[in-house]
Protein backbone atom coordinates (compact mmCIF):
# COMPACT_ATOMS: atom_id res chain seq x y z
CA UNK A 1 0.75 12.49 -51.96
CA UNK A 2 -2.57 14.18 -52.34
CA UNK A 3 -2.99 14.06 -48.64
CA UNK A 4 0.04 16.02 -48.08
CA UNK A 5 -0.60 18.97 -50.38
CA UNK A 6 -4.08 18.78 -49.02
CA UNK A 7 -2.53 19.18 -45.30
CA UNK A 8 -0.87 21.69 -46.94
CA UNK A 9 -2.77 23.71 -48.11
CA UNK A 10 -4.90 23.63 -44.58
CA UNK A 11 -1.64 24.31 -42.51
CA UNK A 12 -1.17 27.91 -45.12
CA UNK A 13 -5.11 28.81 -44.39
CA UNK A 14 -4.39 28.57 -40.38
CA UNK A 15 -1.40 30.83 -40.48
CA UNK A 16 -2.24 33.24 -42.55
CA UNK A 17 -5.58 33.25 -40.24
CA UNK A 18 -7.77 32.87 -43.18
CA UNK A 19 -11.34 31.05 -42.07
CA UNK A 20 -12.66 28.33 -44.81
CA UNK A 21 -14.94 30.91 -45.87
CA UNK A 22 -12.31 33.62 -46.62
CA UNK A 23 -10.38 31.01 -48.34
CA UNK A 24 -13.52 29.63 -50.53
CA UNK A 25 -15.06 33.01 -51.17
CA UNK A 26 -11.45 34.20 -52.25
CA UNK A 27 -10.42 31.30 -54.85
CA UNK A 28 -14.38 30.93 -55.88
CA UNK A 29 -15.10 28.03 -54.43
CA UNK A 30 -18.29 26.99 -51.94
CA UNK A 31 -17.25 27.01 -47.98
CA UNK A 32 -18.42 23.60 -48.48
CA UNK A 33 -15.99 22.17 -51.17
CA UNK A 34 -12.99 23.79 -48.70
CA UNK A 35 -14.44 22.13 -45.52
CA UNK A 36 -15.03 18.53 -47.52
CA UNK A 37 -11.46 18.99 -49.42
CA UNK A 38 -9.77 20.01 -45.94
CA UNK A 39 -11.96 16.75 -44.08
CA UNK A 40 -10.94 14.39 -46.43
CA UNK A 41 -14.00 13.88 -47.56
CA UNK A 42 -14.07 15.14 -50.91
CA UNK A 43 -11.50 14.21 -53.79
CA UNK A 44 -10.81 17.57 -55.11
CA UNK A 45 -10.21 18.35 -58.90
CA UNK A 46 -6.85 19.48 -59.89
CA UNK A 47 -8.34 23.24 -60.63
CA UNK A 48 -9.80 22.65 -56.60
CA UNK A 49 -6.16 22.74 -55.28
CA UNK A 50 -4.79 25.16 -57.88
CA UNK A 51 -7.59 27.72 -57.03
CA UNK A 52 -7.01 27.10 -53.08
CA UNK A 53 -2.90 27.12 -53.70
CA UNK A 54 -3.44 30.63 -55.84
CA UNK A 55 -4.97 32.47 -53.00
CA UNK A 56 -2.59 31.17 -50.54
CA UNK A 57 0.61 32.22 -52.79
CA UNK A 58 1.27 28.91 -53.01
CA UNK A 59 2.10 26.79 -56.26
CA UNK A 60 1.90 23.36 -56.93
CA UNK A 61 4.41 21.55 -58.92
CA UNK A 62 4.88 17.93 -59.83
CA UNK A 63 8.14 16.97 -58.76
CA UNK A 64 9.40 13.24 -60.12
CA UNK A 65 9.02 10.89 -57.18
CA UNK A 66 12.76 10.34 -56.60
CA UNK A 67 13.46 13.82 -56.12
CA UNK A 68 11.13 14.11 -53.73
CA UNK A 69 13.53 13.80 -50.52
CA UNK A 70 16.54 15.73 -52.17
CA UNK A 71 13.96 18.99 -52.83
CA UNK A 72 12.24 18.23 -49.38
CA UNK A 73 16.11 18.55 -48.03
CA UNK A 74 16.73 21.26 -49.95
CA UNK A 75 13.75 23.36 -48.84
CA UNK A 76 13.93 22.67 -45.24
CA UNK A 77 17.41 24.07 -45.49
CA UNK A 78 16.59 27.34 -46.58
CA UNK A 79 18.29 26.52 -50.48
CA UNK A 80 21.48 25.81 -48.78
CA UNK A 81 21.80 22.12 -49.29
CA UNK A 82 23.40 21.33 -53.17
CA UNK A 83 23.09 17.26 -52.51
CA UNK A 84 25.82 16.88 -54.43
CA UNK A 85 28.37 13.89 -53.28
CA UNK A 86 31.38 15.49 -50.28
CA UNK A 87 34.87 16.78 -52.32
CA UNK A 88 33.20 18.05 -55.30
CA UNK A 89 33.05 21.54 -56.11
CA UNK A 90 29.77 23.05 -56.24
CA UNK A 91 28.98 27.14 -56.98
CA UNK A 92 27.46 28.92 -53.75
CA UNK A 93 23.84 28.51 -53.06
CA UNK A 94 21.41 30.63 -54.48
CA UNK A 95 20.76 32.03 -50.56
CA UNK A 96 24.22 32.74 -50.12
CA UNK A 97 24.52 34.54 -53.04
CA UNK A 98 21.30 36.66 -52.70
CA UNK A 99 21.92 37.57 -48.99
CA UNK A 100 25.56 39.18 -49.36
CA UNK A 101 25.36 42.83 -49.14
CA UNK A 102 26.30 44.46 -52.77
């Protein structure tokens, strides 16, 4: 699980064209303690990935395990998948109801 948030994290720095430095110097950290988190070579503290997370807009939230997949789903649709079972009646998404003009 770490490893994913850690991939994370690194994926965020790329696009928003941020070097190791820039992100280290930014959340207070040493270049080094990015490059070692990012390598796999360090296991980060909690306040690590919150400081790196902060400066990316990101936030990190502990999601029980068995949700997992349904929020995963859920994301990756935009906020337009409800998982709830075919035939019952569910209240627009959130999306939906944010992007109608009015």
């Amino acid at each position: 699980m770490q490893n994913d948030l850690i991939q994370s994290l690194a994926r965020t720095r790329k696009v928003a064209k941020l070097t190791q430095a820039q992100l280290a110097e930014s959340a207070g950290l040493s270049r080094m303690t990015v490059q070692r988190t990012e390598g796999g070579d360090l296991d980060p503290r909690y306040s690590t990935l919150a400081e790196m997370a902060r400066v990316l807009g990101m936030d990190i939230i502990a999601v029980p395990s068995t949700l997992r997949p349904s929020l995963e789903a859920f994301i990756q649709s935009g906020g337009k998948f409800l998982g709830q079972p075919e035939g019952v009646d569910a209240p627009p998404s959130v999306v939906d109801s944010l992007s109608r003009p009015g």
